[in-house]
N, C-alpha and C. Protein backbone atom coordinates (compact mmCIF):
# COMPACT_ATOMS: atom_id res chain seq x y z
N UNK A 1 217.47 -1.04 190.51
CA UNK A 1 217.26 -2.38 189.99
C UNK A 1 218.43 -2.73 189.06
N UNK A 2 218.92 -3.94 189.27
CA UNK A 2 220.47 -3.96 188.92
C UNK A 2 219.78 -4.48 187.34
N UNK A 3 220.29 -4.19 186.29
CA UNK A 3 220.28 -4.79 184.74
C UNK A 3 221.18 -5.42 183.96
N UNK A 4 221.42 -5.62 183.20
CA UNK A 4 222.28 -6.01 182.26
C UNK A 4 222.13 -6.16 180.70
N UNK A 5 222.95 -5.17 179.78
CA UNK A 5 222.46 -5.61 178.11
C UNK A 5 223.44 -6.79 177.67
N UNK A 6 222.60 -7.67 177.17
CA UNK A 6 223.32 -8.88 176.56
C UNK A 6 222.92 -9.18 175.10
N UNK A 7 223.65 -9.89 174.17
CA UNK A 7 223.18 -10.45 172.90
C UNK A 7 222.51 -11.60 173.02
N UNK A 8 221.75 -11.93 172.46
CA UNK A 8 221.10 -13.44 172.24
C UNK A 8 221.96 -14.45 171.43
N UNK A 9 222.55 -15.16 172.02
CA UNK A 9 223.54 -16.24 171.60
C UNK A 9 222.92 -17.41 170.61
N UNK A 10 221.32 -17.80 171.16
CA UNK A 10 220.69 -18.61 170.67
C UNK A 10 220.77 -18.71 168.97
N UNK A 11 221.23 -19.72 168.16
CA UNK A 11 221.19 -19.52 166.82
C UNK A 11 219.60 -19.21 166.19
N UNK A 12 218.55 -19.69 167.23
CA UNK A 12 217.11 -19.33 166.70
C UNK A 12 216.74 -18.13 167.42
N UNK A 13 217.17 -17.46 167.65
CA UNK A 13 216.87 -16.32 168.79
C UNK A 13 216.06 -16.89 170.22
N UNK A 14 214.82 -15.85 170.52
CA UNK A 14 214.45 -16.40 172.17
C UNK A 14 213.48 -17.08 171.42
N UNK A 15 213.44 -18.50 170.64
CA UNK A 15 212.01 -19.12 170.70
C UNK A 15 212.02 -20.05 171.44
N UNK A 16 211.21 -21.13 170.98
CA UNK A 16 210.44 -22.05 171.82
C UNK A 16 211.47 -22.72 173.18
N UNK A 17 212.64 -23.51 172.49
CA UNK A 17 213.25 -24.45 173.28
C UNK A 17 214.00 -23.45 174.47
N UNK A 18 214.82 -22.42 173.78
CA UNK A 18 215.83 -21.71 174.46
C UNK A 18 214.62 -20.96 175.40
N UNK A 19 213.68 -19.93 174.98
CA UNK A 19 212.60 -19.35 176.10
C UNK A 19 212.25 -20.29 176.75
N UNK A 20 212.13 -21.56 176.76
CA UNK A 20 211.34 -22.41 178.03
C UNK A 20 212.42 -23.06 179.17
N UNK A 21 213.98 -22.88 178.57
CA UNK A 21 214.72 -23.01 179.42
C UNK A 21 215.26 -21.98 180.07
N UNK A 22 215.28 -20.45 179.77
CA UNK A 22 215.15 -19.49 180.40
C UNK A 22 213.83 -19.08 181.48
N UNK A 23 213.08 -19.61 180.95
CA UNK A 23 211.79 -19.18 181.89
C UNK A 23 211.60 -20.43 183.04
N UNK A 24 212.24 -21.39 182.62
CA UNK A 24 212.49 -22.66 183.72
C UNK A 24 213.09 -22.23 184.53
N UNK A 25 214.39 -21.49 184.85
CA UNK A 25 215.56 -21.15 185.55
C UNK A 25 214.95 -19.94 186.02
N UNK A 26 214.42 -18.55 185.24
CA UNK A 26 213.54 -17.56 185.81
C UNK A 26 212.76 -18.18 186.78
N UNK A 27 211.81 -19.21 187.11
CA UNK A 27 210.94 -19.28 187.60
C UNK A 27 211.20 -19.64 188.99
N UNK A 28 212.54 -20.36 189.15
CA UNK A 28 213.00 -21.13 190.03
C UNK A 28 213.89 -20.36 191.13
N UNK A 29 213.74 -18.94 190.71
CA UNK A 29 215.04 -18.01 190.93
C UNK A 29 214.08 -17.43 192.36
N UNK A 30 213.26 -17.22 192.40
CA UNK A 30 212.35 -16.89 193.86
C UNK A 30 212.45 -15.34 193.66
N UNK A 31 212.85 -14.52 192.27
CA UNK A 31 212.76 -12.96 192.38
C UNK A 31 212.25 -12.67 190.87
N UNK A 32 211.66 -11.43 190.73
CA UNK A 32 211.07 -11.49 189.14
C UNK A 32 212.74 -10.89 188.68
N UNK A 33 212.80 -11.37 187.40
CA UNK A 33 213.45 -11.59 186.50
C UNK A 33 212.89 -11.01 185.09
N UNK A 34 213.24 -9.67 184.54
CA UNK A 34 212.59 -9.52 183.15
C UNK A 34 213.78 -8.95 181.96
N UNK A 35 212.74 -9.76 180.91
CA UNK A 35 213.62 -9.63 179.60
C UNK A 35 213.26 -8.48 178.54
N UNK A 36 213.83 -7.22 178.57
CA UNK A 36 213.03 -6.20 177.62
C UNK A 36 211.49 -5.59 178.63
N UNK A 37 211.75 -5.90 179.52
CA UNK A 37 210.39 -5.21 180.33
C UNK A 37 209.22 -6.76 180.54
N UNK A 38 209.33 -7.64 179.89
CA UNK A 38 208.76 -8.73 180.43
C UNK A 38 209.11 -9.79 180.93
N UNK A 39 208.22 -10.84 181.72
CA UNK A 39 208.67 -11.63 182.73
C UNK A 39 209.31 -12.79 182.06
N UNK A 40 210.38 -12.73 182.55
CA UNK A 40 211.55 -14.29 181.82
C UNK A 40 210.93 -15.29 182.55
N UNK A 41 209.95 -15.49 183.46
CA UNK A 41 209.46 -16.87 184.19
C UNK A 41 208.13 -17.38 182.94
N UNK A 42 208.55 -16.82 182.04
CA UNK A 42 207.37 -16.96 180.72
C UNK A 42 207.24 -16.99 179.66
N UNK A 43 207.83 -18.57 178.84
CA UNK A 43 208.12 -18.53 177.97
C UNK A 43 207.35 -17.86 176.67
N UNK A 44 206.14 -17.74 176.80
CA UNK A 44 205.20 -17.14 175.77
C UNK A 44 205.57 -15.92 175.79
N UNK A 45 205.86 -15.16 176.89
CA UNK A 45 206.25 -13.53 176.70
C UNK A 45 207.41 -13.10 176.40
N UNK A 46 208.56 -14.31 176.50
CA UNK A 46 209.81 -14.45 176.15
C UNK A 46 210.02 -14.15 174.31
N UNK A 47 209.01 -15.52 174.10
CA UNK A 47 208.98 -15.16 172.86
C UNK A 47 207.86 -14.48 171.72
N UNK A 48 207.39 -13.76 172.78
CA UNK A 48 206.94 -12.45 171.94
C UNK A 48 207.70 -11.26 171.72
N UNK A 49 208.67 -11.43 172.33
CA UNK A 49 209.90 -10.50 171.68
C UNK A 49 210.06 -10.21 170.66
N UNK A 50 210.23 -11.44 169.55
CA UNK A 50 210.86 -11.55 168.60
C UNK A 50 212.14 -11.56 168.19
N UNK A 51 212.83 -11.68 170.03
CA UNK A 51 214.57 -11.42 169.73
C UNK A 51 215.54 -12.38 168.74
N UNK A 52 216.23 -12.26 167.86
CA UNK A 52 217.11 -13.01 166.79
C UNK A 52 218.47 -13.53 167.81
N UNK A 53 219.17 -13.80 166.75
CA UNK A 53 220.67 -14.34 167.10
C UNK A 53 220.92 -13.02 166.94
N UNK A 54 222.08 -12.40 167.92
CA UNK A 54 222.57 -11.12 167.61
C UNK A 54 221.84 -9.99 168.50
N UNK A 55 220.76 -10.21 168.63
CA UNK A 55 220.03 -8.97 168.98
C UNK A 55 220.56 -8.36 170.21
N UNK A 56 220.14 -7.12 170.72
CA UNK A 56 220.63 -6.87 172.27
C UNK A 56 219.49 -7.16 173.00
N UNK A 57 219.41 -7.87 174.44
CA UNK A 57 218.16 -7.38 174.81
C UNK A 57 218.65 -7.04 176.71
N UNK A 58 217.95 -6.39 177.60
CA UNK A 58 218.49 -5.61 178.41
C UNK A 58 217.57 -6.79 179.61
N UNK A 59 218.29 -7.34 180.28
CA UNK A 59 218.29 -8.41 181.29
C UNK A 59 218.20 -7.28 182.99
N UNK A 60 216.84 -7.60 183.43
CA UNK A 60 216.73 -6.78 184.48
C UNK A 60 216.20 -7.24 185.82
N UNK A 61 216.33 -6.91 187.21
CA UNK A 61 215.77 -7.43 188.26
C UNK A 61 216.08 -7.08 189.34
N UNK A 62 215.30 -7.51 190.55
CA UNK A 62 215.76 -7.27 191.80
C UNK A 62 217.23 -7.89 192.23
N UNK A 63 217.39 -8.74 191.85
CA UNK A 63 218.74 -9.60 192.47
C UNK A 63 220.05 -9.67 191.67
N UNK A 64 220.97 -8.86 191.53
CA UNK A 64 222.16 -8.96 190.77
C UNK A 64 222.63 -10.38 190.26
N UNK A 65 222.96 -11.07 191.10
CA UNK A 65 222.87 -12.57 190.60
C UNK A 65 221.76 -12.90 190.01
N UNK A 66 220.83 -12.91 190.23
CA UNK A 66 219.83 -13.25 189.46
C UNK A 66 219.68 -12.87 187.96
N UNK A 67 219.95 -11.51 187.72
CA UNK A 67 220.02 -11.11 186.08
C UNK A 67 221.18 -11.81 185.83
N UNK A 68 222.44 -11.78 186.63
CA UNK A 68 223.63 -12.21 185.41
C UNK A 68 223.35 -13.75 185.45
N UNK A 69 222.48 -14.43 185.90
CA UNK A 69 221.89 -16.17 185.39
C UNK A 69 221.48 -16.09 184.66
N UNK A 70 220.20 -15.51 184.12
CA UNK A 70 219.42 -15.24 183.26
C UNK A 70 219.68 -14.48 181.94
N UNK A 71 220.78 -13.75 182.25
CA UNK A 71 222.15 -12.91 181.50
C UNK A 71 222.75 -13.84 180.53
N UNK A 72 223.31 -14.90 181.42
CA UNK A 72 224.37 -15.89 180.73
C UNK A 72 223.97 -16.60 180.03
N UNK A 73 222.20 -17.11 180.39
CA UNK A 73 221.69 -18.11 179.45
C UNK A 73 221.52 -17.62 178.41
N UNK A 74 220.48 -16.35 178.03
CA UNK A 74 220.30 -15.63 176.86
C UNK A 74 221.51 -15.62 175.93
N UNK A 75 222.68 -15.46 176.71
CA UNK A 75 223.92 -15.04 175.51
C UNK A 75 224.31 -16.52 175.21
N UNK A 76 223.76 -17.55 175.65
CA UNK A 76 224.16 -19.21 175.22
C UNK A 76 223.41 -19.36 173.75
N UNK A 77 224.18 -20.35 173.26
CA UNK A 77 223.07 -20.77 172.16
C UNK A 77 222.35 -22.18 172.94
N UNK A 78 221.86 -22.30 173.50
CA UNK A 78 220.97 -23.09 173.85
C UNK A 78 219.93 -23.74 173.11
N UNK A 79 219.65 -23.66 172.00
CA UNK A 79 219.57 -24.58 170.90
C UNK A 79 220.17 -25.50 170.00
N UNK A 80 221.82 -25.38 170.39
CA UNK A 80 222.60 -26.38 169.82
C UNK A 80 222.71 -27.87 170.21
């Protein structure tokens, strides 16, 4: 299962806005997609993480392309 460790770019870490646009794009991807061992198609489990700005978190899945999408968003600040 191909992975990837990335930082969280987000200046609020994975909360509300940035997890619901990750789990938008997870959902749409047609393969599971998980963040730290849970499903990125979900923003509530996204942000039960508790991941910060900075943090590492390890981007994993069936589809190589698929993590490094879900890869790239996490390391965005997508709250700006």
């Amino acid at each position: 299962m191909p992975s990837k460790s990335v930082t969280v770019g987000s200046a609020v870490g994975l909360h509300a806005r940035p997890a619901a646009i990750i789990s938008e794009a997870a959902g749409d991807l047609g393969s599971e997609v998980t963040i730290n061992g849970v499903d990125a198609s979900s923003a509530l489990l996204i942000m039960t993480l508790g991941a910060a700005c900075g943090d590492t978190v390890e981007v994993a899945g069936e589809v190589a392309e698929h993590v490094d999408a879900i890869a790239a968003l996490v390391e965005q600040d997508l709250d700006a």
